[in-house]
Protein backbone atom coordinates (compact mmCIF):
# COMPACT_ATOMS: atom_id res chain seq x y z
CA UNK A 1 73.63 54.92 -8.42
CA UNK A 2 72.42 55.64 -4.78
CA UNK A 3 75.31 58.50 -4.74
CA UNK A 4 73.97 59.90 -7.94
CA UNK A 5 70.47 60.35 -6.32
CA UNK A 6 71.60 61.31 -2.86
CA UNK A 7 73.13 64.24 -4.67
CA UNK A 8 70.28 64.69 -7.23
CA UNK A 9 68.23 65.40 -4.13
CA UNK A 10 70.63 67.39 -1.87
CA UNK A 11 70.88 70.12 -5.18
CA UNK A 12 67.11 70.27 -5.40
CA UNK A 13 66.71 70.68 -1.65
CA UNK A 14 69.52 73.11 -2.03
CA UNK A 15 67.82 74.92 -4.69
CA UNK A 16 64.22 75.04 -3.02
CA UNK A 17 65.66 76.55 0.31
CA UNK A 18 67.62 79.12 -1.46
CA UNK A 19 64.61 79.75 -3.76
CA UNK A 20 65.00 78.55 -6.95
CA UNK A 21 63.12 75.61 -7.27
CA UNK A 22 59.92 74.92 -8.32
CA UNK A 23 57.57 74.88 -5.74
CA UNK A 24 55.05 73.03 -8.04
CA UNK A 25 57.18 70.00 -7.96
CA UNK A 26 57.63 70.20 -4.14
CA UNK A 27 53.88 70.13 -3.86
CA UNK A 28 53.59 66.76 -5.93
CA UNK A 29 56.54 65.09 -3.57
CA UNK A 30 54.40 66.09 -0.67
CA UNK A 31 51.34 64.95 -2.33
CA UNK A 32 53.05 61.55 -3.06
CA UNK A 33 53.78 61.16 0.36
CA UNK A 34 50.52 61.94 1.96
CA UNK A 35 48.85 59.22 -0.21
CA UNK A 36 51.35 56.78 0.34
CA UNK A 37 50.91 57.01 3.75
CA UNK A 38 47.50 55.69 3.47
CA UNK A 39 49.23 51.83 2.73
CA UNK A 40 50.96 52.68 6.22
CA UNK A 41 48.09 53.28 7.81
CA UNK A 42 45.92 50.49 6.17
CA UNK A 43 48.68 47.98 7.18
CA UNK A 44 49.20 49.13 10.81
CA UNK A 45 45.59 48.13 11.34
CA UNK A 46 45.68 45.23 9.28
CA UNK A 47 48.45 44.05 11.97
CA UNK A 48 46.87 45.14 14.66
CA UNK A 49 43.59 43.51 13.67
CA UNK A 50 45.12 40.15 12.58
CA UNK A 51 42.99 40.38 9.75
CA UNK A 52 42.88 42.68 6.60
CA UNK A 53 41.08 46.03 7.54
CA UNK A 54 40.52 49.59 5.35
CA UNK A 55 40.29 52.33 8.48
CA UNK A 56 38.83 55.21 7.99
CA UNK A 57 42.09 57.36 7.91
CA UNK A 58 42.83 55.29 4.33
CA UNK A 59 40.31 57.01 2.57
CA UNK A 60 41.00 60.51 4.79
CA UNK A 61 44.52 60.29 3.07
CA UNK A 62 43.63 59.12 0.25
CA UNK A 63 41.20 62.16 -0.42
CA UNK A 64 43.89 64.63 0.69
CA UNK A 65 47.00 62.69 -1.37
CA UNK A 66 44.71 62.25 -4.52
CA UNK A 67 43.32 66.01 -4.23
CA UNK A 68 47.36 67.41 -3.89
CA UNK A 69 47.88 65.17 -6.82
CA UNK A 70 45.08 66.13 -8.38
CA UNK A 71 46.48 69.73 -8.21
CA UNK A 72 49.94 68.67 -9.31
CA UNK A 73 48.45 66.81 -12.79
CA UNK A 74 46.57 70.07 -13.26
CA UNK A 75 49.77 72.07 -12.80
CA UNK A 76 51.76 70.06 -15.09
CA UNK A 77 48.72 69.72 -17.74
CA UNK A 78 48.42 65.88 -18.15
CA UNK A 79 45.57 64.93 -19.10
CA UNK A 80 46.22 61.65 -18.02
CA UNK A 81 46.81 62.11 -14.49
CA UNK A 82 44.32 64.84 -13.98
CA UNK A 83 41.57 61.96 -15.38
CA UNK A 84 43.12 58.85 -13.16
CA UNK A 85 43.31 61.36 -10.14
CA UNK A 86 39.99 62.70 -10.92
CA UNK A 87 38.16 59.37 -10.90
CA UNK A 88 40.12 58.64 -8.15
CA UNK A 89 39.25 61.66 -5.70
CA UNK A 90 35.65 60.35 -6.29
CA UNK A 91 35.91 56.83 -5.12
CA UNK A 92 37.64 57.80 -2.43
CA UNK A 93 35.10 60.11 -1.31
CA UNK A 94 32.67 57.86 -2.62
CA UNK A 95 33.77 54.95 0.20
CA UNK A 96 33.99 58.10 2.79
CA UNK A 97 30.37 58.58 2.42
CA UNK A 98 29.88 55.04 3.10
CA UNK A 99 31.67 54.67 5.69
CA UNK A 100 29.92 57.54 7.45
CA UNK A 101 26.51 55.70 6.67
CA UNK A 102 28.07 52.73 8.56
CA UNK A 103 29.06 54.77 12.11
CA UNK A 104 32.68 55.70 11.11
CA UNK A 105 33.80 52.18 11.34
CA UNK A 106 35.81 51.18 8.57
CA UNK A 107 34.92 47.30 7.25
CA UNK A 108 37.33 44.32 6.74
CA UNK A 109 38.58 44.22 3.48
């Protein structure tokens, strides 16, 4: 199984550096990343802290992850993504504007 995807991947790398790929799809892996990376952040500080903790780079990355991905459900026209992303994009920046209010500190979860 792990060969099957290891070569799965290395013909769709193959295909977007020679230009045949779908650059659309390449966005939404990027996307996926970048608001992943907010549950890396959240638990290096959660560590660090000893306690649980939200920083304010979570909701930075989550903005930027949930507005690629926004952009990717809107690409692929599902209405179902584009509504959970949607919804989500505003939380996010929802709990940004709150932690601005507070001084930039992000609270204890």
């Amino acid at each position: 199984m792990l060969i099957d995807i290891t070569r799965a991947l290395g013909g769709y790398l193959h295909e977007v550096f020679l230009g045949n790929a779908d650059w659309g799809i390449l966005i939404g892996y990027v996307a996926q990343i970048l608001f992943a990376m907010r549950f890396v952040v959240q638990w290096i500080a959660s560590e660090r802290a000893g306690r649980s903790v939200v920083p304010t780079a979570f909701w930075v990355f989550s903005i930027g992850g949930g507005l690629m991905l926004l952009g990717y459900a809107l690409y692929r026209k599902d209405p179902v993504f584009i509504i959970g992303q949607a919804f989500g994009v505003f939380v996010y920046l929802r709990n940004l504007q709150f932690v601005i209010r507070s001084g930039g500190q992000g609270a204890p979860a």
